[in-house]
C-alpha atoms as a PDB file:
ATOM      1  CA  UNK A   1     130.712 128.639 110.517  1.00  0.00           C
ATOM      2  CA  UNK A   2     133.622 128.526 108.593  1.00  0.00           C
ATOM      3  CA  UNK A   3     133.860 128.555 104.766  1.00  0.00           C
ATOM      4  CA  UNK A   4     133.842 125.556 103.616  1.00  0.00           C
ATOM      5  CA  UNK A   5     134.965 123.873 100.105  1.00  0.00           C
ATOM      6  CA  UNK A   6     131.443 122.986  98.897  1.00  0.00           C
ATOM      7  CA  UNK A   7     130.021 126.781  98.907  1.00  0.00           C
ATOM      8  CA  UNK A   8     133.100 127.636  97.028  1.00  0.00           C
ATOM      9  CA  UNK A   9     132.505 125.111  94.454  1.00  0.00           C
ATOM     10  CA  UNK A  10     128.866 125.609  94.042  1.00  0.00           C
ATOM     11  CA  UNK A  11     129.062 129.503  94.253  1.00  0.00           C
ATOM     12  CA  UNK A  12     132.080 129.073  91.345  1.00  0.00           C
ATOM     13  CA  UNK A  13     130.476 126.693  89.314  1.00  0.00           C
ATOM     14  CA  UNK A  14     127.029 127.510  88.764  1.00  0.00           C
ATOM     15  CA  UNK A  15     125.957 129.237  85.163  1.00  0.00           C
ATOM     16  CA  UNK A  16     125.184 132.447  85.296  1.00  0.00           C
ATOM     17  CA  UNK A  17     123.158 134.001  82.335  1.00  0.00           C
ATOM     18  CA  UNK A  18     124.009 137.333  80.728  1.00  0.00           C
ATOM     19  CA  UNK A  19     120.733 139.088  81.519  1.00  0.00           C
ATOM     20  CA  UNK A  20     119.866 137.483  84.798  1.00  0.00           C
ATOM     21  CA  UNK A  21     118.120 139.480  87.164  1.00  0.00           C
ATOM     22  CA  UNK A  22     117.029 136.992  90.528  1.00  0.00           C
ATOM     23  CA  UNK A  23     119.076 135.135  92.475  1.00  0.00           C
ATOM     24  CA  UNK A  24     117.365 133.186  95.418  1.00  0.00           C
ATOM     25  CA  UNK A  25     120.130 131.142  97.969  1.00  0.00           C
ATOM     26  CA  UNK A  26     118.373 128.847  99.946  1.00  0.00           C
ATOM     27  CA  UNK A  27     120.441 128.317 103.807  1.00  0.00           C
ATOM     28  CA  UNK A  28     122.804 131.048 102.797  1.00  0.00           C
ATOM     29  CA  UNK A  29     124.642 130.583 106.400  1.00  0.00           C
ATOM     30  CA  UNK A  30     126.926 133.482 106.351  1.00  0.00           C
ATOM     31  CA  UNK A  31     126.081 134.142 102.934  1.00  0.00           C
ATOM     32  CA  UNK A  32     129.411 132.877 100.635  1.00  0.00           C
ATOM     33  CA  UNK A  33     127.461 131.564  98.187  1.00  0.00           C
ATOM     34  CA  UNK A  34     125.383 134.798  97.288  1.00  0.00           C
ATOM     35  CA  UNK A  35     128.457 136.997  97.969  1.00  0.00           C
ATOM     36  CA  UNK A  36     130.488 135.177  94.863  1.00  0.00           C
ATOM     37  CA  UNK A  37     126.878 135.438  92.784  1.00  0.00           C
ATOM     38  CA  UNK A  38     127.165 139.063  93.255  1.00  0.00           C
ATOM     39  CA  UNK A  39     130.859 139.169  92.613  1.00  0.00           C
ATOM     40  CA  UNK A  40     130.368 137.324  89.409  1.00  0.00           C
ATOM     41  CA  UNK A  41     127.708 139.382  88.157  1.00  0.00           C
ATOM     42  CA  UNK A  42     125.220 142.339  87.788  1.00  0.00           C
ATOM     43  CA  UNK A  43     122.092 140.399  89.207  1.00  0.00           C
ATOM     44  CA  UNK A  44     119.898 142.855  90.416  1.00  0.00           C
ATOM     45  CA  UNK A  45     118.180 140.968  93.019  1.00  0.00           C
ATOM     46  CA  UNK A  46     119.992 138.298  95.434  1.00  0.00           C
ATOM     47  CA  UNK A  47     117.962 137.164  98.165  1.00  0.00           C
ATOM     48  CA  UNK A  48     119.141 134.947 100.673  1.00  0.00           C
ATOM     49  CA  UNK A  49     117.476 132.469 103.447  1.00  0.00           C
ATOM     50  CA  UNK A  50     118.846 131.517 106.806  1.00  0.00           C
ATOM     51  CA  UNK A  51     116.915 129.967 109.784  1.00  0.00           C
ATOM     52  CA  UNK A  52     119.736 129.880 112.165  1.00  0.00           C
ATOM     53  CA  UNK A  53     120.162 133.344 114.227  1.00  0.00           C
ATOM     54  CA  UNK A  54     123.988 133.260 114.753  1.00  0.00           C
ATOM     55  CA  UNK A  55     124.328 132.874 110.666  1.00  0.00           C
ATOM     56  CA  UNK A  56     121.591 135.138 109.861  1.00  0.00           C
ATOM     57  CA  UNK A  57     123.247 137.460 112.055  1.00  0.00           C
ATOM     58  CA  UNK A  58     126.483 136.956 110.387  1.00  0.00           C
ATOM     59  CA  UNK A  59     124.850 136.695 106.648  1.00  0.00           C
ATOM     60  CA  UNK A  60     123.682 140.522 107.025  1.00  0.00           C
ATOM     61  CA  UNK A  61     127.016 142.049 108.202  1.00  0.00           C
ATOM     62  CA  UNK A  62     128.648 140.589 105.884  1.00  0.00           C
ATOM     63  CA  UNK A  63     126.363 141.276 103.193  1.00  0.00           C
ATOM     64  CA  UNK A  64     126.412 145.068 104.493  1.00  0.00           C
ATOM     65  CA  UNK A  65     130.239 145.171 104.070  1.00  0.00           C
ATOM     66  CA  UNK A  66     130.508 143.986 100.919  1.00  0.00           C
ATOM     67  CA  UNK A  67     130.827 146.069  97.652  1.00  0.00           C
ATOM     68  CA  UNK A  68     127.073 144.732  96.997  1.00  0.00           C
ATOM     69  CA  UNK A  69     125.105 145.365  99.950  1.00  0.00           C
ATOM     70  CA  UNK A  70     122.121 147.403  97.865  1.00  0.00           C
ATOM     71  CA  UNK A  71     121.936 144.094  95.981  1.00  0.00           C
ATOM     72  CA  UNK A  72     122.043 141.381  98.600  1.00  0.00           C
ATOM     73  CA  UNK A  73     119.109 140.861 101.230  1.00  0.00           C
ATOM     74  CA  UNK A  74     118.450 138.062 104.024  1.00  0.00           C
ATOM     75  CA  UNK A  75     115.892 136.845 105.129  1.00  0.00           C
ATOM     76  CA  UNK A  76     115.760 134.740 108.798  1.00  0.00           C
ATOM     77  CA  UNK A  77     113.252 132.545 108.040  1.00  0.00           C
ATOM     78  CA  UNK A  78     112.783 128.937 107.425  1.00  0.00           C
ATOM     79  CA  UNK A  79     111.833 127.825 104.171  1.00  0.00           C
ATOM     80  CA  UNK A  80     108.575 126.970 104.479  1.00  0.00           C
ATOM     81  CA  UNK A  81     108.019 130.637 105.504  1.00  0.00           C
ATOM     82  CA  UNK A  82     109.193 132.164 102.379  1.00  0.00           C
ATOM     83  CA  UNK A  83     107.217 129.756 100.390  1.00  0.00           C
ATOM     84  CA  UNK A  84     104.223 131.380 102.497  1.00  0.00           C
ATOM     85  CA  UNK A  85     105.336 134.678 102.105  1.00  0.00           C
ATOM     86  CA  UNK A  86     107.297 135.000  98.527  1.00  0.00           C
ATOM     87  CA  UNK A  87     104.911 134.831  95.006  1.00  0.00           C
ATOM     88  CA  UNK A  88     107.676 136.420  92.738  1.00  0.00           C
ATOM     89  CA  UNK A  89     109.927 133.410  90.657  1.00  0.00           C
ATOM     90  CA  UNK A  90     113.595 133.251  91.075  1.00  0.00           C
ATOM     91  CA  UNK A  91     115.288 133.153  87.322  1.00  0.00           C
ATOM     92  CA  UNK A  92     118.147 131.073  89.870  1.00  0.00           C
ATOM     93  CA  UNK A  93     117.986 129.412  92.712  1.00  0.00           C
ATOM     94  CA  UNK A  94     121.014 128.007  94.469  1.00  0.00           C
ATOM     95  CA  UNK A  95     121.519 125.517  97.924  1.00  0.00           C
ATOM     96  CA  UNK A  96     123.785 124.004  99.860  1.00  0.00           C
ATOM     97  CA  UNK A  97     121.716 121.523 101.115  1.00  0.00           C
ATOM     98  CA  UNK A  98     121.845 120.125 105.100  1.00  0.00           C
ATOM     99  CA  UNK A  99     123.329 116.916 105.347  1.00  0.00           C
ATOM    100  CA  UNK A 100     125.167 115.216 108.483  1.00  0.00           C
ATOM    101  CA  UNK A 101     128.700 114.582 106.606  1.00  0.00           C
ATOM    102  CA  UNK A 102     132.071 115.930 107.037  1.00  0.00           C
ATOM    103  CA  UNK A 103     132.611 118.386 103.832  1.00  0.00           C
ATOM    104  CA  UNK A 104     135.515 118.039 101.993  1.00  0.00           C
ATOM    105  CA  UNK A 105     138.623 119.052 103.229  1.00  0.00           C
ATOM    106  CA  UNK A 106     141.198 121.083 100.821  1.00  0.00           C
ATOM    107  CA  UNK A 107     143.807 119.011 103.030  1.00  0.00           C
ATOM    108  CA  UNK A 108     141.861 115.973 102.842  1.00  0.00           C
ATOM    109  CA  UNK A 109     141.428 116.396 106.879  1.00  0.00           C
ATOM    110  CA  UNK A 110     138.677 116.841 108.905  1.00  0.00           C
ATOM    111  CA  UNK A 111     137.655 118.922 111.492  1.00  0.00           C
ATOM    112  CA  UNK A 112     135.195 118.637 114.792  1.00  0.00           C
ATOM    113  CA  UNK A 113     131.821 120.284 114.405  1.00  0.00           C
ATOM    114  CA  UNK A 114     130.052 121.823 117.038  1.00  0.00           C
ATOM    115  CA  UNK A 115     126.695 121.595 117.552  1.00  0.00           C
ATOM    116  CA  UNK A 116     125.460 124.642 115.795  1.00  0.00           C
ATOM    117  CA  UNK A 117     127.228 123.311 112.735  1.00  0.00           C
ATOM    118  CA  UNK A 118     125.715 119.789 113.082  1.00  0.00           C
ATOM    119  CA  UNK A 119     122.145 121.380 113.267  1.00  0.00           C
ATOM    120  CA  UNK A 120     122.851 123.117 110.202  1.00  0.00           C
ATOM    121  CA  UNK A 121     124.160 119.832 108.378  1.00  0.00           C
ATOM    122  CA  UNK A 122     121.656 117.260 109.569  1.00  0.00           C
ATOM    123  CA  UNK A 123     119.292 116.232 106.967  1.00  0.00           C
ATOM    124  CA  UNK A 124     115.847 116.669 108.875  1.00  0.00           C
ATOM    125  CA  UNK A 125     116.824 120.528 108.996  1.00  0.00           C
ATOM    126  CA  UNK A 126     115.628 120.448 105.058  1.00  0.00           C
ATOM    127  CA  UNK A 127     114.903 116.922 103.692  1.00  0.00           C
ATOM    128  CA  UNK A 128     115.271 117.108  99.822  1.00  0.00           C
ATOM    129  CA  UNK A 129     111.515 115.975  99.545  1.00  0.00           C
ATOM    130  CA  UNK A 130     110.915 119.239 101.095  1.00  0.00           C
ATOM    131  CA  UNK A 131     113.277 121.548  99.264  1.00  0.00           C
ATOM    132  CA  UNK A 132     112.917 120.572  95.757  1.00  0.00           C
ATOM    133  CA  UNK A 133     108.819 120.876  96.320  1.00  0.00           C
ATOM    134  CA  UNK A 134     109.836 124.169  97.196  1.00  0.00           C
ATOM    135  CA  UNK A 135     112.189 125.142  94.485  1.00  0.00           C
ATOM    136  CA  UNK A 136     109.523 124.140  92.083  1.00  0.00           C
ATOM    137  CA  UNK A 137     107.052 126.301  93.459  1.00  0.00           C
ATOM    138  CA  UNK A 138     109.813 129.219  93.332  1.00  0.00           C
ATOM    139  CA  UNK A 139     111.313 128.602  90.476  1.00  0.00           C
ATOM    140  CA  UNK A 140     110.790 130.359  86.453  1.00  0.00           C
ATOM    141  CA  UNK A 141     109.590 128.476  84.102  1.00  0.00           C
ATOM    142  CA  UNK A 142     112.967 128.842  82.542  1.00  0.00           C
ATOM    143  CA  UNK A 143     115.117 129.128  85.631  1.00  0.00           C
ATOM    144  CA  UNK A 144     117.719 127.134  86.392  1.00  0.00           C
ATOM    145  CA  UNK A 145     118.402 125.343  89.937  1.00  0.00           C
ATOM    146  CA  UNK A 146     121.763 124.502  91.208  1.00  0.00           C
ATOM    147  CA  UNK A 147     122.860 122.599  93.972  1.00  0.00           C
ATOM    148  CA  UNK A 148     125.954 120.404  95.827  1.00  0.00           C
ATOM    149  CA  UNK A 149     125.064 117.402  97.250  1.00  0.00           C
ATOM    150  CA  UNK A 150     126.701 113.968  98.764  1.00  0.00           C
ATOM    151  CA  UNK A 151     127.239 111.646  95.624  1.00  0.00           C
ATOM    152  CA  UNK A 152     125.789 108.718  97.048  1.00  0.00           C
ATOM    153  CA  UNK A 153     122.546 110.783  97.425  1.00  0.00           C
ATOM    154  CA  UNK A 154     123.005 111.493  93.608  1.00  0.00           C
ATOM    155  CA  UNK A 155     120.623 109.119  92.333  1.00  0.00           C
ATOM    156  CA  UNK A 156     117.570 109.831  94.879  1.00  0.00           C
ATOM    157  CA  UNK A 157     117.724 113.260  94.379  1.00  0.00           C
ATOM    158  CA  UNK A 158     117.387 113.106  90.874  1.00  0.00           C
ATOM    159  CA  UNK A 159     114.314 110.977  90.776  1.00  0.00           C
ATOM    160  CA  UNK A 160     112.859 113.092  93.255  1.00  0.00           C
ATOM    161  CA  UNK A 161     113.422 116.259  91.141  1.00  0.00           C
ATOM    162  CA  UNK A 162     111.818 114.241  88.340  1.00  0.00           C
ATOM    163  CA  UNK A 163     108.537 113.931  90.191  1.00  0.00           C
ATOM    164  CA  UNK A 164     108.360 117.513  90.549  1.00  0.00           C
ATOM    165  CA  UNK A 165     109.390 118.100  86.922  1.00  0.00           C
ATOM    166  CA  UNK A 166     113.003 119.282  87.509  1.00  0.00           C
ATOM    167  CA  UNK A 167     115.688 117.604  85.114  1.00  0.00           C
ATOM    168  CA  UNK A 168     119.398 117.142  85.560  1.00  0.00           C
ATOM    169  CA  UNK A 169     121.188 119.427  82.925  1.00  0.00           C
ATOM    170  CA  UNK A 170     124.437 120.000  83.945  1.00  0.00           C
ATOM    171  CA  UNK A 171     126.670 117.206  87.047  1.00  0.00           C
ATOM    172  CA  UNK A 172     129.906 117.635  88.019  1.00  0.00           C
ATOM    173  CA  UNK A 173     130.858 115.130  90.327  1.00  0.00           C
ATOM    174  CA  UNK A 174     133.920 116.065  92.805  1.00  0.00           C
ATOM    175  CA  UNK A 175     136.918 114.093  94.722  1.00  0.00           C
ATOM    176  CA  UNK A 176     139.805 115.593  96.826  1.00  0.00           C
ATOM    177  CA  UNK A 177     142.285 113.627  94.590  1.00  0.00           C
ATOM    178  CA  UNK A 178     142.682 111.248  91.636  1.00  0.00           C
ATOM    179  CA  UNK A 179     142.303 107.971  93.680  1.00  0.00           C
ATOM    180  CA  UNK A 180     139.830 109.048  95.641  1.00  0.00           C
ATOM    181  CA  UNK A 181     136.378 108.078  95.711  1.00  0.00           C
ATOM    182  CA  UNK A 182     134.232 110.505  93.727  1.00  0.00           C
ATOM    183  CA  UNK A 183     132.598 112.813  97.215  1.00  0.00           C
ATOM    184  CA  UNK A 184     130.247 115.425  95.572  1.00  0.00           C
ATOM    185  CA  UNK A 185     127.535 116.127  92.719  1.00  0.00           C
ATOM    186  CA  UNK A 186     127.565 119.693  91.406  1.00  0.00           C
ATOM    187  CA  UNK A 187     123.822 119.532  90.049  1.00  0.00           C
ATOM    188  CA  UNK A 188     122.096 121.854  87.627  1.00  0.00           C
ATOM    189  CA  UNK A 189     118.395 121.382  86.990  1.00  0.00           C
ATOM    190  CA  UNK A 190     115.728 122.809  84.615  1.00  0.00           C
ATOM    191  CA  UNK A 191     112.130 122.261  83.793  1.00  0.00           C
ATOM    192  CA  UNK A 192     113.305 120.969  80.234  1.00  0.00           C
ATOM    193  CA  UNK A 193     114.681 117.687  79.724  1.00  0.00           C
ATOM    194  CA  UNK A 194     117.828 117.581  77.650  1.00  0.00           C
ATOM    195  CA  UNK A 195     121.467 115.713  77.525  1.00  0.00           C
ATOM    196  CA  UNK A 196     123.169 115.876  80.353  1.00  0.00           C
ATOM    197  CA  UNK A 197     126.893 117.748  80.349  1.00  0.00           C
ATOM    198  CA  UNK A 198     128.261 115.547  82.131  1.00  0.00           C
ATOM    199  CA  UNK A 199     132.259 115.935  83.907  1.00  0.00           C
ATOM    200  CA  UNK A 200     134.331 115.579  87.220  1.00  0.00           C
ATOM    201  CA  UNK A 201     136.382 117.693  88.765  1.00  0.00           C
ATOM    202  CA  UNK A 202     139.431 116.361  91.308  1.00  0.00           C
ATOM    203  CA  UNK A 203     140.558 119.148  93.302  1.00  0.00           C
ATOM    204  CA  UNK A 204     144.342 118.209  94.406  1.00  0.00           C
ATOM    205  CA  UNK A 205     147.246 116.450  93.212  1.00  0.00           C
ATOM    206  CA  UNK A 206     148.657 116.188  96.858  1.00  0.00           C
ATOM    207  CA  UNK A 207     148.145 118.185  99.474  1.00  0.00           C
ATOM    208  CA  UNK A 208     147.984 121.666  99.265  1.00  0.00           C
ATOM    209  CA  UNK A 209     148.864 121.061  95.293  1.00  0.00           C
ATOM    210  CA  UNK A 210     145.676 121.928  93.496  1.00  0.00           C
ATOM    211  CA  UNK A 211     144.723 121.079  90.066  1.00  0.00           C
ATOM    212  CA  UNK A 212     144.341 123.592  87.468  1.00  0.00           C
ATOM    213  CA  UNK A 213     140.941 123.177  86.909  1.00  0.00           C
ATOM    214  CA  UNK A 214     140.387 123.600  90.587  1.00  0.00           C
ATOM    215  CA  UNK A 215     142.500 126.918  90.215  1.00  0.00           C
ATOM    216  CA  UNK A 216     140.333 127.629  87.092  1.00  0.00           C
ATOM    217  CA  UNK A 217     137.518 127.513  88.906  1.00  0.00           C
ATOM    218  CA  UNK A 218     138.381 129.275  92.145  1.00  0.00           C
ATOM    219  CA  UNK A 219     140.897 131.351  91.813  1.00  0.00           C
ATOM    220  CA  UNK A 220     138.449 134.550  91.443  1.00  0.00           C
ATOM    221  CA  UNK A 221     137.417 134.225  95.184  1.00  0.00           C
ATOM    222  CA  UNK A 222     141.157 132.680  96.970  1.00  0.00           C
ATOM    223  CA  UNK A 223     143.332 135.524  98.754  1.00  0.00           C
ATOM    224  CA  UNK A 224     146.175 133.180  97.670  1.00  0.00           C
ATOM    225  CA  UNK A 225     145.696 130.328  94.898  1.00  0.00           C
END
């Protein structure tokens, strides 16, 4: 699977706290998302989840040849597993959720997706009914969740994360460029309700131009940005 645009957001834009010390990512797939969580900070414990072999496979040699392998730890499991097997609370928890649409492209292209990759994206794989029970059960009392999700689905999520007591506290909603419909939600949630921060993000000017807040935000984790 390659890396795509919305584990690069999420894994740049979530907050981390000073004295943090969990980190659970929920469908790490080749683990991205925990990797930049452990390059941006001291977090003791990072555990990922993956249910798909090839990934999992993928998630743990990459986790080993990173500069943070005695921090980082997969599990190949689905999610209702862990939820079986896990008491301890995550002080974070962080997914990239499945769902059956083409991620945003840094070129504003697309690209075919095989069938491994479609089984990883299609809702039923983790319906958000499913995963924010989940989180809720996971979660610390005063633990934050963060997650990427379409922004059409937006709306739905949210009141579903209100019936489980989980409360928008941070959105950033994303589009490839200025005139472009808005693509993405960048969602933070707590068990407090407060104002929301809300604020968008547009991530080119033209292609292969990116903004500077884009930059801002990413430049920690590009090769060449």
């Amino acid at each position: 699977m390659k890396v795509g645009t919305d584990a690069v957001l999420l894994g740049a834009w979530v907050s981390l706290k000073e004295d943090l010390y969990s980190i659970l990512d929920i469908g790490s797939g080749t683990g991205i998302i925990a990797l930049m969580l452990a390059q941006r900070s001291d977090v003791e414990t990072i555990d990922a989840i993956e249910i798909d072999e090839n990934a999992y496979e993928q998630c743990v040699d990459n986790f080993e040849a990173s500069n943070w392998a005695d921090r980082l730890f997969c599990y190949h499991a689905a999610f209702d597993e862990l939820l079986e097997e896990i008491e301890d609370k995550y002080e974070l928890i962080v997914c990239n959720p499945p769902f059956y649409e083409p991620p945003i492209s840094k070129t504003n292209g697309s690209f075919p997706i095989d069938s491994s990759r479609k089984k990883a994206r299609f809702y039923d794989a983790l319906p958000f009914n499913d995963l924010i029970s989940g989180v809720s059960q996971l979660l610390d009392s005063s633990g934050t969740f963060a997650t990427v999700i379409p922004y059409n689905e937006e709306e739905n999520f949210i009141k579903i994360a209100a019936k489980n007591k989980l409360f928008p506290k941070r959105v950033t909603r994303v589009k490839g460029r200025e005139n472009a419909k808005i693509k993405r939600s960048l969602l933070e949630f707590t068990f407090i309700k407060q104002e929301i921060d809300n604020n968008q993000l547009t991530i080119e000017t033209e292609r292969h131009v990116y903004t500077s807040a884009y930059i801002d935000l990413t430049k920690d984790f590009y090769l060449k940005m």
